[in-house]
Protein backbone atom coordinates (compact mmCIF):
# COMPACT_ATOMS: atom_id res chain seq x y z
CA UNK A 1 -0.32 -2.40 -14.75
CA UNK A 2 -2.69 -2.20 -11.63
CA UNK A 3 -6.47 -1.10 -11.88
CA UNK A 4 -8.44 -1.06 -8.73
CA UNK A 5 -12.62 -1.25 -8.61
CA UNK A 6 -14.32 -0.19 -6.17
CA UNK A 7 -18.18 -0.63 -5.43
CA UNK A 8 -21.35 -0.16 -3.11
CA UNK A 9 -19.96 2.56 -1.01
CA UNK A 10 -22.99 3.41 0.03
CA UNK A 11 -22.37 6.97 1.97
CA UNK A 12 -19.93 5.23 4.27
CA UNK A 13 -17.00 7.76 4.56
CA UNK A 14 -15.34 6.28 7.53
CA UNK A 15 -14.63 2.93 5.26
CA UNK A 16 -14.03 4.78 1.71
CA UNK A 17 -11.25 6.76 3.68
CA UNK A 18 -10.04 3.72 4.88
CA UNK A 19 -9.87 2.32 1.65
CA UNK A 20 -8.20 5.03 -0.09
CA UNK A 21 -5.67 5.07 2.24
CA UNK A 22 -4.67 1.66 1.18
CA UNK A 23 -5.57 2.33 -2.27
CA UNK A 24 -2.58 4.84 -2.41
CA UNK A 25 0.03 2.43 -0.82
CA UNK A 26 -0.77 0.03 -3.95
CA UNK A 27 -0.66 2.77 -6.12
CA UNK A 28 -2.66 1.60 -9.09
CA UNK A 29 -2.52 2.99 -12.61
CA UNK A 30 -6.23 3.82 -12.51
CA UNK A 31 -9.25 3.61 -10.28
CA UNK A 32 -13.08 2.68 -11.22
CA UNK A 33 -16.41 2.91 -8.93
CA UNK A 34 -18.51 -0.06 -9.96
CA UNK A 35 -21.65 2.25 -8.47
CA UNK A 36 -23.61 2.48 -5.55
CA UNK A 37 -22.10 5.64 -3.67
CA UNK A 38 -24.83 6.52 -1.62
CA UNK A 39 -27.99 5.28 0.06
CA UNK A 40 -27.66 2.83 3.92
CA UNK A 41 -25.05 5.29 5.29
CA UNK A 42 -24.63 9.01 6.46
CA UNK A 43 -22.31 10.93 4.94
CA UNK A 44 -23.79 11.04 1.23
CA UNK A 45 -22.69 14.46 0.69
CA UNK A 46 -18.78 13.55 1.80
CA UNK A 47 -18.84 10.61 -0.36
CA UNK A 48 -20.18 12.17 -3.67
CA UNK A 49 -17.97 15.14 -3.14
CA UNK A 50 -14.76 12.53 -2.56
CA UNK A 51 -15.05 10.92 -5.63
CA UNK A 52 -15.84 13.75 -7.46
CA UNK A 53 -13.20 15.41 -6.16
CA UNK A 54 -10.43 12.73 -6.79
CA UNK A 55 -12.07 12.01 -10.48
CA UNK A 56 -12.98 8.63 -10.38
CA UNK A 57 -14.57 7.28 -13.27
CA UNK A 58 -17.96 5.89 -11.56
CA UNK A 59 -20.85 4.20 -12.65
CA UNK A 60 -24.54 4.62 -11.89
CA UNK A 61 -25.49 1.83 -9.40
CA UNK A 62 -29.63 1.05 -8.15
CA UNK A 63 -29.11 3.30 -4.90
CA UNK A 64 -27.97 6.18 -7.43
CA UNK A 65 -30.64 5.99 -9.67
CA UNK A 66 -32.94 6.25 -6.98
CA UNK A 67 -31.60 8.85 -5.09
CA UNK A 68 -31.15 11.02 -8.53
CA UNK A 69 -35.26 9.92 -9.79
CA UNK A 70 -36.64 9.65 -6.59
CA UNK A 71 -37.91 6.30 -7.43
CA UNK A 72 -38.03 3.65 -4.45
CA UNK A 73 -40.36 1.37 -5.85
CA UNK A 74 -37.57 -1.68 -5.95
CA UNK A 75 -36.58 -0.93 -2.34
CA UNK A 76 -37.38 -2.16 1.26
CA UNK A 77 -38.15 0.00 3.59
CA UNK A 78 -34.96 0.42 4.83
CA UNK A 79 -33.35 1.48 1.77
CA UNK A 80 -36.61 3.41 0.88
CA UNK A 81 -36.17 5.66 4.08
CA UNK A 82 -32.28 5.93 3.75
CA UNK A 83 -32.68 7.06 0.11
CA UNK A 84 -35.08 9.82 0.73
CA UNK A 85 -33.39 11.05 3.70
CA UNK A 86 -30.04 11.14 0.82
CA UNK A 87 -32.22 13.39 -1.32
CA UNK A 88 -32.13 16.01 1.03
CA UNK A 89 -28.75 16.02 1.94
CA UNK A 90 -27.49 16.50 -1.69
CA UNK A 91 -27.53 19.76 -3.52
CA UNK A 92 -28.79 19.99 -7.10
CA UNK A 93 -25.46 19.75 -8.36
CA UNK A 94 -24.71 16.04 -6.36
CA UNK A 95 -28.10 14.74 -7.58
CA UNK A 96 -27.35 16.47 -11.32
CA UNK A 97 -23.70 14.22 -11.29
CA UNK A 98 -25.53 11.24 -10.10
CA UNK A 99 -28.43 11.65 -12.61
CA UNK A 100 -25.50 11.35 -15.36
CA UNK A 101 -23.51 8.65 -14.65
CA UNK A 102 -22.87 6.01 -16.97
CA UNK A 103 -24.63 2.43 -16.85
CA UNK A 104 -21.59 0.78 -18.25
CA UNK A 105 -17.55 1.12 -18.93
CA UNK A 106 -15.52 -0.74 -21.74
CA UNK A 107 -11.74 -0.18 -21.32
CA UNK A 108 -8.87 -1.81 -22.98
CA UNK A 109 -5.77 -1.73 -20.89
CA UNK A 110 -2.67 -3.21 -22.29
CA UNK A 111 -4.93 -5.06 -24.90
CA UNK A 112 -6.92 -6.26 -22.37
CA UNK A 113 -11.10 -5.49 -22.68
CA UNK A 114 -12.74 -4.85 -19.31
CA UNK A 115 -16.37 -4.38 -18.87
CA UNK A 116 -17.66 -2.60 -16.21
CA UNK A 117 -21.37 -2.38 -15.54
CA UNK A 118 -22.93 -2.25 -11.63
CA UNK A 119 -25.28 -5.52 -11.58
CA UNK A 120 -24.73 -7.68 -14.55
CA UNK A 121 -24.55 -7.57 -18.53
CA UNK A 122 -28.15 -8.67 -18.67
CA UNK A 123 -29.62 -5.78 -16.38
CA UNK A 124 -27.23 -3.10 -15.67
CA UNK A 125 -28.87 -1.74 -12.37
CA UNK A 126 -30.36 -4.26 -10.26
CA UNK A 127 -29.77 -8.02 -11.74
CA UNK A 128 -27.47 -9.76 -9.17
CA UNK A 129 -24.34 -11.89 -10.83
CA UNK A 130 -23.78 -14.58 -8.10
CA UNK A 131 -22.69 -17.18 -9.95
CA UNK A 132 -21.66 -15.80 -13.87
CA UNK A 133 -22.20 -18.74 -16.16
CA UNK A 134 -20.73 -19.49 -19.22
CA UNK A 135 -24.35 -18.74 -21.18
CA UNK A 136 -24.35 -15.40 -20.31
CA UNK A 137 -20.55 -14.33 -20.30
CA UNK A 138 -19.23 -16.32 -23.36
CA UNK A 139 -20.21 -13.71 -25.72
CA UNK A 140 -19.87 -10.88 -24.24
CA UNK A 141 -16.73 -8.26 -25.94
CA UNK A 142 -14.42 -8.61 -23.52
CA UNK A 143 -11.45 -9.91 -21.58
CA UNK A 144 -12.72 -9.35 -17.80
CA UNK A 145 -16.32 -8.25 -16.39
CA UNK A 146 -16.11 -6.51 -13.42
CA UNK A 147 -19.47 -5.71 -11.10
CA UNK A 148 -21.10 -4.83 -7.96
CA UNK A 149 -24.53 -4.59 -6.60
CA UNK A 150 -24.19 -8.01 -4.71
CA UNK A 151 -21.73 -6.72 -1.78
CA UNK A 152 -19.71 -9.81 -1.88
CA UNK A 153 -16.32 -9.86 -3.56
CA UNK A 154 -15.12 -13.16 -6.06
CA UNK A 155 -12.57 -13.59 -8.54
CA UNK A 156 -13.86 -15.97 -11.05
CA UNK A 157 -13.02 -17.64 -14.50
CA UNK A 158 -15.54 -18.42 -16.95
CA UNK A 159 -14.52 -20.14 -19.94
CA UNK A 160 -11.35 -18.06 -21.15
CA UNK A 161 -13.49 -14.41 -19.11
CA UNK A 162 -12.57 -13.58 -15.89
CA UNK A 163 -15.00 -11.92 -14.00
CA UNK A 164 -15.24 -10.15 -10.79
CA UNK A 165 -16.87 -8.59 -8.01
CA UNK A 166 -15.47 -5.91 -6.24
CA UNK A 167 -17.89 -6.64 -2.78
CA UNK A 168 -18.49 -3.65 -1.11
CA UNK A 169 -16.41 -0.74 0.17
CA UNK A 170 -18.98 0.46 2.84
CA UNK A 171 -21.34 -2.69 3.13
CA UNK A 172 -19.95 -6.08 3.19
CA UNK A 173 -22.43 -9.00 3.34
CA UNK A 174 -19.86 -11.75 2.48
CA UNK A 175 -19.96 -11.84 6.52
CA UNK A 176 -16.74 -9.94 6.53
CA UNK A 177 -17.36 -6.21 8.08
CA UNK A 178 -14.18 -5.12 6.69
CA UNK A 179 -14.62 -3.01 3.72
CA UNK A 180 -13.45 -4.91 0.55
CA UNK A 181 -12.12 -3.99 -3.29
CA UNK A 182 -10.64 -5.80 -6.08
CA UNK A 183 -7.20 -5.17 -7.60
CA UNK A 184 -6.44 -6.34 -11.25
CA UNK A 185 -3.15 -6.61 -12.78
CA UNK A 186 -2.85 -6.69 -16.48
CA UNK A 187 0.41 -8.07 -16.90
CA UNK A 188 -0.17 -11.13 -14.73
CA UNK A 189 -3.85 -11.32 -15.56
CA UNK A 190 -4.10 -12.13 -11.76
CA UNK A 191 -6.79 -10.59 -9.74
CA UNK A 192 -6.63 -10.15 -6.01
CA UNK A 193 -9.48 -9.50 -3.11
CA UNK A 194 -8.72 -6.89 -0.77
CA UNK A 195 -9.93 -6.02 3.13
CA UNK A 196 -9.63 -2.97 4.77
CA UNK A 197 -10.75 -2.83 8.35
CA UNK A 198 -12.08 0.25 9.12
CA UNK A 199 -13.77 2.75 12.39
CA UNK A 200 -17.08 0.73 12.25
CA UNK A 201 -18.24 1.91 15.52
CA UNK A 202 -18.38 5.64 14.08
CA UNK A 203 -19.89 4.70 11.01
CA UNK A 204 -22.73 3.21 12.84
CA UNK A 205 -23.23 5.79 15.17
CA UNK A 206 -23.55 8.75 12.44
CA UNK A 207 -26.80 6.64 11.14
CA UNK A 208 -28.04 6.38 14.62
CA UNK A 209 -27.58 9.90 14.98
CA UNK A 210 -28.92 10.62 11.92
CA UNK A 211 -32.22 8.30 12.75
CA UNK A 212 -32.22 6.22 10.00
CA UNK A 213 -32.90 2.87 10.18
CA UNK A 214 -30.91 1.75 13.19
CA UNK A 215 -30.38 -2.25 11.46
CA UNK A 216 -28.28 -0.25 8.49
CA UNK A 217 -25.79 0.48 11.35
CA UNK A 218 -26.04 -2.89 13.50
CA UNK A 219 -25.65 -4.87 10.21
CA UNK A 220 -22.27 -3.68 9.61
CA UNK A 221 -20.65 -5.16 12.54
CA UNK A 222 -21.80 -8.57 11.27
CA UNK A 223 -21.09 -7.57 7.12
CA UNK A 224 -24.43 -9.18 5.93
């Protein structure tokens, strides 16, 4: 059985489209957001509304938070001035479903635990998992981890645990632009790291147009 996880979208329609599209020729048994849907890229609204729409089970991610509190105090200016400008695109309603998704998601899929949380199992929102060690995954109550937050995809094994990172759908920064999600087959136990090139050039221009930041647009052409 096939699961697919997606992460760090980050309001980039042009790439989530992309990956859907490719998403639906694997046809999976289920699909998971690991978090992040909005904040870097224009089309917040679009991107809420898509998942939404398509009922993926999604988890809260830093950008979320922020957008939904209002918070920015963990951000760069950059991410600062693209979250409040995401504020006011959303309606009540958007910021209402952000505000209430979950921090973590424990599954068991053909007997097989999967933990799902956006940065790691020691801060859900904004501790970055690099490199998982064994101290901090051998005891955790399940199979396979699965996170974000870091934009750059692995497949790893820890002790008897696999864990992985789904990278990022609309902000790579493994210096790979092409938008990136992990598949996860339960009958194998083999994971695999997926790219999905996508219209970059008119993903950058909507955040030019909408004058944000213009380094969230030239940075993904270079997917750091």
């Amino acid at each position: 059985m096939k699961l697919v996880f997606i992460s760090d979208i980050h309001s980039n329609l042009e790439a989530l489209q992309a990956v859907l599209k490719e998403i639906e020729r694997i046809s999976p048994k289920e699909v998971y957001c690991i978090g992040d849907l909005c904040g870097y890229g224009a089309n917040p609204k679009e991107v809420v509304r898509m998942v939404r729409e398509l009922n993926v089970p999604c988890l809260m991610g830093n950008h979320d938070f922020a957008v939904a509190s209002g918070d920015t105090s963990w951000f760069n200016p950059y991410a600062a001035e693209a979250i409040e400008w995401t504020r006011k695109q959303l309606n009540e309603e958007d910021l209402s479903f952000l505000s209430n998704l979950k921090l973590r998601m424990l599954i068991t899929v053909s007997g097989i635990k999967v933990l799902m949380v956006h940065g790691s199992p020691k801060d859900y929102l904004f501790d970055y998992l690099y490199e998982p060690d064994e101290e901090t995954i051998r005891n955790l109550e399940c199979d396979v981890l699965v996170v974000g937050h870091t934009h750059v995809p692995f497949i790893k094994r820890v002790g008897k645990k696999i864990v992985l990172n789904a990278g990022s759908v609309g902000q790579p920064r493994d210096g790979d632009p092409r938008a990136s999600f992990v598949v996860f087959d339960t009958d194998s136990e083999n994971a695999e790291i997926v790219r999905v090139e996508y219209d970059i050039d008119k993903a950058a221009q909507k955040i030019i147009n909408a004058h944000l930041p213009r380094i969230l647009a030239e940075r993904l052409y270079a997917g750091v």
